[in-house]
PDB file of N, CA and C in Angstrom:
ATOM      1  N   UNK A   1      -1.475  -2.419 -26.844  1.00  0.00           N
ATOM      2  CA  UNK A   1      -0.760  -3.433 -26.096  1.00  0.00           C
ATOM      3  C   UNK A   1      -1.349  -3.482 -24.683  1.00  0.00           C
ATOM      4  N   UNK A   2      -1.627  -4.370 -23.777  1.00  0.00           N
ATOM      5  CA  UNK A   2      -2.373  -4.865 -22.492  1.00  0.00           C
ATOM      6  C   UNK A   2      -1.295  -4.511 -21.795  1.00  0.00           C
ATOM      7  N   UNK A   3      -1.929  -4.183 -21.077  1.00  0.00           N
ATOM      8  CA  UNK A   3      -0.419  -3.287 -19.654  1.00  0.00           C
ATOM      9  C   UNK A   3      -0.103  -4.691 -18.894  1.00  0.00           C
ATOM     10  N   UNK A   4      -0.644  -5.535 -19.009  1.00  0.00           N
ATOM     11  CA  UNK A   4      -0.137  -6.605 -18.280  1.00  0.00           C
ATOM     12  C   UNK A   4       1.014  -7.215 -19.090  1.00  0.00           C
ATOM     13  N   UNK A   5       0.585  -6.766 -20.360  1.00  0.00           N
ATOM     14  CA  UNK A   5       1.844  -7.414 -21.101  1.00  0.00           C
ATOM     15  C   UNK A   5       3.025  -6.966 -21.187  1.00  0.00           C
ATOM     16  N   UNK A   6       2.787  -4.968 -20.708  1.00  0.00           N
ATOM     17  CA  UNK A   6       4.369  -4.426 -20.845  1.00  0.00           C
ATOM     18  C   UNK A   6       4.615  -4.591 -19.828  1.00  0.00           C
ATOM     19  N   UNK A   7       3.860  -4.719 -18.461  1.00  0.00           N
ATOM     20  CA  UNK A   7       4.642  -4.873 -16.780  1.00  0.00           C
ATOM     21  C   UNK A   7       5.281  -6.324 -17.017  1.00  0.00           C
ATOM     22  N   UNK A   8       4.915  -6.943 -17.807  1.00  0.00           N
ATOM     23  CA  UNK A   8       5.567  -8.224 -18.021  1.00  0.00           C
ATOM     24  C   UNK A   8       6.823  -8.342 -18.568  1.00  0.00           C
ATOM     25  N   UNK A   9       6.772  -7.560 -19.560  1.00  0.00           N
ATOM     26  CA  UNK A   9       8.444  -7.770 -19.920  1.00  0.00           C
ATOM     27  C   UNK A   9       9.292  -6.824 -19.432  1.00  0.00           C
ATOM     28  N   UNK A  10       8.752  -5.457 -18.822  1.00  0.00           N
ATOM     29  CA  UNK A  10       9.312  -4.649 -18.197  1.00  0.00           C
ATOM     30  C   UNK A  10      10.428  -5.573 -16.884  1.00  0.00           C
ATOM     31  N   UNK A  11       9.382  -6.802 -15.963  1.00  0.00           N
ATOM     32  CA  UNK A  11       9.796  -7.238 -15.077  1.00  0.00           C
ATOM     33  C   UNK A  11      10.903  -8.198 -15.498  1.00  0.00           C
ATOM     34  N   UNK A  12      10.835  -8.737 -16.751  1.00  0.00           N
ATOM     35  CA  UNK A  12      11.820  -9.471 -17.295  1.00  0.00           C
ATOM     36  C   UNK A  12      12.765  -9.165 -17.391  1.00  0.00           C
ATOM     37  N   UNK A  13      13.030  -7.902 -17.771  1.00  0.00           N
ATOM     38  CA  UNK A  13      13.815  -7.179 -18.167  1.00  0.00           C
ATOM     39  C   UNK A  13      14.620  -6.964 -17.209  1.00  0.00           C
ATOM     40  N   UNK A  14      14.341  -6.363 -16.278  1.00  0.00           N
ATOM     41  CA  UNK A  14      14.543  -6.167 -14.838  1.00  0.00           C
ATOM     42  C   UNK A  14      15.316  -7.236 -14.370  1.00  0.00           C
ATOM     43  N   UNK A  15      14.583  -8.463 -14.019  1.00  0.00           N
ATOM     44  CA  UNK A  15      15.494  -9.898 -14.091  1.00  0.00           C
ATOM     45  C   UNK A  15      16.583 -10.207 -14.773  1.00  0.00           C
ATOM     46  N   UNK A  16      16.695 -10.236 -16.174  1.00  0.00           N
ATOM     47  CA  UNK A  16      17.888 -10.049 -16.930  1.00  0.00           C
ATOM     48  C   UNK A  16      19.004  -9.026 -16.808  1.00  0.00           C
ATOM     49  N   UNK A  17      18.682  -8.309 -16.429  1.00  0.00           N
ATOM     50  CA  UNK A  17      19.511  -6.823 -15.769  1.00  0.00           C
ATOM     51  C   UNK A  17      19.892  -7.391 -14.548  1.00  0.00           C
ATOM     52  N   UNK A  18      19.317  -7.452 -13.829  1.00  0.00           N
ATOM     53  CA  UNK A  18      19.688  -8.051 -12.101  1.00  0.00           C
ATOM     54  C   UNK A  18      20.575  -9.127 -12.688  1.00  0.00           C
ATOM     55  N   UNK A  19      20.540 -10.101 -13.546  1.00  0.00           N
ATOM     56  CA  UNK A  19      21.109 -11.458 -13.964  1.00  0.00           C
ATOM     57  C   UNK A  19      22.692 -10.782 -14.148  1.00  0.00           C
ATOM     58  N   UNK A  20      22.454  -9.763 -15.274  1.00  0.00           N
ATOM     59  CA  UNK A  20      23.780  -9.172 -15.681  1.00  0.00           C
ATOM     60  C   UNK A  20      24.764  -8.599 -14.473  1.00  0.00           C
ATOM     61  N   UNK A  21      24.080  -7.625 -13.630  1.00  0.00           N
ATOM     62  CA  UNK A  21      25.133  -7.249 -12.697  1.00  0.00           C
ATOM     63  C   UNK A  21      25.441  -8.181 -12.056  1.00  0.00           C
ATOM     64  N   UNK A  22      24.639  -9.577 -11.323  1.00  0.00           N
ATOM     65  CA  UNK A  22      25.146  -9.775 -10.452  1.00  0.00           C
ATOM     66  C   UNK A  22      26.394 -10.663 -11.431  1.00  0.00           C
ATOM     67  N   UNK A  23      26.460 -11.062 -12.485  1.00  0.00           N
ATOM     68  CA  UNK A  23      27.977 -11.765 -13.769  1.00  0.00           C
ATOM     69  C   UNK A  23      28.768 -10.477 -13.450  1.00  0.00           C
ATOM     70  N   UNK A  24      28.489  -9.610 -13.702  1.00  0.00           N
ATOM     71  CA  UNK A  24      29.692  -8.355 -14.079  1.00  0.00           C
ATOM     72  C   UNK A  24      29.867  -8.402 -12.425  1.00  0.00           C
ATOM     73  N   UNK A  25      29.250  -8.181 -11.640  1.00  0.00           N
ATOM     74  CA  UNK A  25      29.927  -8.067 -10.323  1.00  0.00           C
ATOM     75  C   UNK A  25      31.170  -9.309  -9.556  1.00  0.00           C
ATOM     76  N   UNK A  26      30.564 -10.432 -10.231  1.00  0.00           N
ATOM     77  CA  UNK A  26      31.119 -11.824 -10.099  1.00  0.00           C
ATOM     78  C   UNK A  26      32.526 -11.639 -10.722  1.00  0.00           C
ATOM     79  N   UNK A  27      33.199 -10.661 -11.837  1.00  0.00           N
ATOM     80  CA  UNK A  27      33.957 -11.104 -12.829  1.00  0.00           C
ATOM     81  C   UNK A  27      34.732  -9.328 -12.258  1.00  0.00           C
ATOM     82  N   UNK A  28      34.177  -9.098 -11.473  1.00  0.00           N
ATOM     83  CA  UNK A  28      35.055  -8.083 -11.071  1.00  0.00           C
ATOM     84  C   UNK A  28      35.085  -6.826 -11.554  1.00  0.00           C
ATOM     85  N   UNK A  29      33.922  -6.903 -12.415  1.00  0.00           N
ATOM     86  CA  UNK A  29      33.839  -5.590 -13.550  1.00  0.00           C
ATOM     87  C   UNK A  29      32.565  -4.734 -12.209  1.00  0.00           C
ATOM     88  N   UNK A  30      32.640  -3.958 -11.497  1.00  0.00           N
ATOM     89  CA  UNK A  30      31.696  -2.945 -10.374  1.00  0.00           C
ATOM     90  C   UNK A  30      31.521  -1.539 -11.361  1.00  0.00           C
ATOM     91  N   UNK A  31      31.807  -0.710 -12.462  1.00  0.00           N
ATOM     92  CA  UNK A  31      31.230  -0.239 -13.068  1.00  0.00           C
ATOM     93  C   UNK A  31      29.991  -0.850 -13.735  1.00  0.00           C
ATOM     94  N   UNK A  32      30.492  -1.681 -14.948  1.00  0.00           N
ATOM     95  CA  UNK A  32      29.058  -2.349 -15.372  1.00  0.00           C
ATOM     96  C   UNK A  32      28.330  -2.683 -14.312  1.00  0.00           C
ATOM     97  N   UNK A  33      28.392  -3.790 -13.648  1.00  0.00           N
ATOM     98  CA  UNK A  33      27.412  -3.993 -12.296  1.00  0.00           C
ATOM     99  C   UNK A  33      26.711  -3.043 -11.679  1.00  0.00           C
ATOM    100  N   UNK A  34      27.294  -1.759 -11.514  1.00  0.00           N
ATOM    101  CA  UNK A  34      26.527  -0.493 -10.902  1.00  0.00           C
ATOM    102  C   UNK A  34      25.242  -0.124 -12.032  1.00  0.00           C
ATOM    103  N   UNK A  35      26.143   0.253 -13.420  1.00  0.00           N
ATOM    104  CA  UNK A  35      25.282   0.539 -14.039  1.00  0.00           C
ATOM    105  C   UNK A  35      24.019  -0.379 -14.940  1.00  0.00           C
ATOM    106  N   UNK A  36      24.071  -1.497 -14.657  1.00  0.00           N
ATOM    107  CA  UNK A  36      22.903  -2.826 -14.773  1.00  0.00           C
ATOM    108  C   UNK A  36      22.556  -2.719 -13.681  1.00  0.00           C
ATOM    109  N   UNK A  37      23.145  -2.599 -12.201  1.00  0.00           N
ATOM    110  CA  UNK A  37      21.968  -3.132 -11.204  1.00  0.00           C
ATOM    111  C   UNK A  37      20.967  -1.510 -11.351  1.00  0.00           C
ATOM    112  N   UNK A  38      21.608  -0.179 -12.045  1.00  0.00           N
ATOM    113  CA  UNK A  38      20.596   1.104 -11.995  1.00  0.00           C
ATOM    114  C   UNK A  38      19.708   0.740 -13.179  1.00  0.00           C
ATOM    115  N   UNK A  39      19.660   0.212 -13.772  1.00  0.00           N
ATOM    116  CA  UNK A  39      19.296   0.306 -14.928  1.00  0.00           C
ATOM    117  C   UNK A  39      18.051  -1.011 -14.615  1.00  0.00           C
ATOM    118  N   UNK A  40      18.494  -2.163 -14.126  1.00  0.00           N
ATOM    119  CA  UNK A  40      17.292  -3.019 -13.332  1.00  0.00           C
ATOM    120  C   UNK A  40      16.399  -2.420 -12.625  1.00  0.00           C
ATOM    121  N   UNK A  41      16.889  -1.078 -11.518  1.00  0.00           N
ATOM    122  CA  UNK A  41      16.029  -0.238 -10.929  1.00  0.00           C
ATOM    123  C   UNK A  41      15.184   0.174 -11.565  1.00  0.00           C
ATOM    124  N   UNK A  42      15.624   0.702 -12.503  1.00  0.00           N
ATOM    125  CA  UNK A  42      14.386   1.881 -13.582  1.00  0.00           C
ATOM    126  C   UNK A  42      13.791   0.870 -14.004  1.00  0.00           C
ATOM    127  N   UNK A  43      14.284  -0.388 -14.226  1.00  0.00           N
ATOM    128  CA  UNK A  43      12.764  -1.203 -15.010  1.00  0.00           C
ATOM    129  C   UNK A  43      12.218  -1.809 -14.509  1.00  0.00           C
ATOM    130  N   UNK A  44      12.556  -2.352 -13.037  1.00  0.00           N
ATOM    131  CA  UNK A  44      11.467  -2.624 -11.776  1.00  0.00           C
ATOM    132  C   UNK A  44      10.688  -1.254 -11.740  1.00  0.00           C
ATOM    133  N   UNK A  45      11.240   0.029 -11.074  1.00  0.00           N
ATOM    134  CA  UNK A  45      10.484   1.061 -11.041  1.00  0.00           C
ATOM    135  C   UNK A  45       9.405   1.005 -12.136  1.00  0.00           C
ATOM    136  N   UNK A  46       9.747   1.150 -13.358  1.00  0.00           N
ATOM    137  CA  UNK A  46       8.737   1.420 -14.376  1.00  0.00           C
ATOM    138  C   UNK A  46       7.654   0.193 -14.643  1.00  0.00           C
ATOM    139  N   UNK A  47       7.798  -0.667 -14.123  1.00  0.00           N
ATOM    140  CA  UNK A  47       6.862  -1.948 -14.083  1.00  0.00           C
ATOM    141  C   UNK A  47       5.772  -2.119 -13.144  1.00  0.00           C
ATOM    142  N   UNK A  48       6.223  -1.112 -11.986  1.00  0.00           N
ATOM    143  CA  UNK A  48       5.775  -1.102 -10.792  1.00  0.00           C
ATOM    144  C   UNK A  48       5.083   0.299 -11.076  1.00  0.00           C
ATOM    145  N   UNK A  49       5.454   1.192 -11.720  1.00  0.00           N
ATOM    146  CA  UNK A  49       4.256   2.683 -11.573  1.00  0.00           C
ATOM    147  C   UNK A  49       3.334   1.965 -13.413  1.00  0.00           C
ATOM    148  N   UNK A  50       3.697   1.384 -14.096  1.00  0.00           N
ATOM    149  CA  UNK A  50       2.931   1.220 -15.311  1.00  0.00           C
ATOM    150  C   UNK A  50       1.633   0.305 -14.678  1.00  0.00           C
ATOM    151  N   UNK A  51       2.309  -0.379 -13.521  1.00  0.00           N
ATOM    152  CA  UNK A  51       1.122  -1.346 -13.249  1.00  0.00           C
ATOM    153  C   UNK A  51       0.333  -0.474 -12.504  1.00  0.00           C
ATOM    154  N   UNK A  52       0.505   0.470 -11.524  1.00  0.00           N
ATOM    155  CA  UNK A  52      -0.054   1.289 -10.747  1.00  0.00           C
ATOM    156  C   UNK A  52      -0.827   2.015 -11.380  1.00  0.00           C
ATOM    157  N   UNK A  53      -0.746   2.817 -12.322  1.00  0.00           N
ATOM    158  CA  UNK A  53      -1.374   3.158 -13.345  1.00  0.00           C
ATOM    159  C   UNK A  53      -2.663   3.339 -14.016  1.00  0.00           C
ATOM    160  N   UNK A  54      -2.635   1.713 -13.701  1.00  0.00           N
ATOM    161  CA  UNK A  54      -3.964   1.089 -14.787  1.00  0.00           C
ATOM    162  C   UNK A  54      -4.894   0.824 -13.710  1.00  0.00           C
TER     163      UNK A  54
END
């Protein structure tokens, strides 16, 4: 698989996560939101050292 292709969906991913907390934060739910906006972290992080990487 082309590392451009997993920093790619890694970053997507990331986006969709960021998408989710900031709904769960909107709807009043701040557990989920905490744990999507950490969980967006690790897959920005991991998008960002996979690309570093190569």
């Amino acid at each position: 698989m082309p590392t451009e292709f997993v920093v790619v969906l890694l970053a997507a991913l990331a986006g969709i996560l960021i998408g989710g907390a900031y709904s769960a934060y909107k709807n009043s739910s701040t557990v989920a939101a905490a744990v999507l906006g950490v969980l967006a972290l690790l897959a920005a992080g991991g998008a960002v050292a996979w690309f570093a990487s190569s």
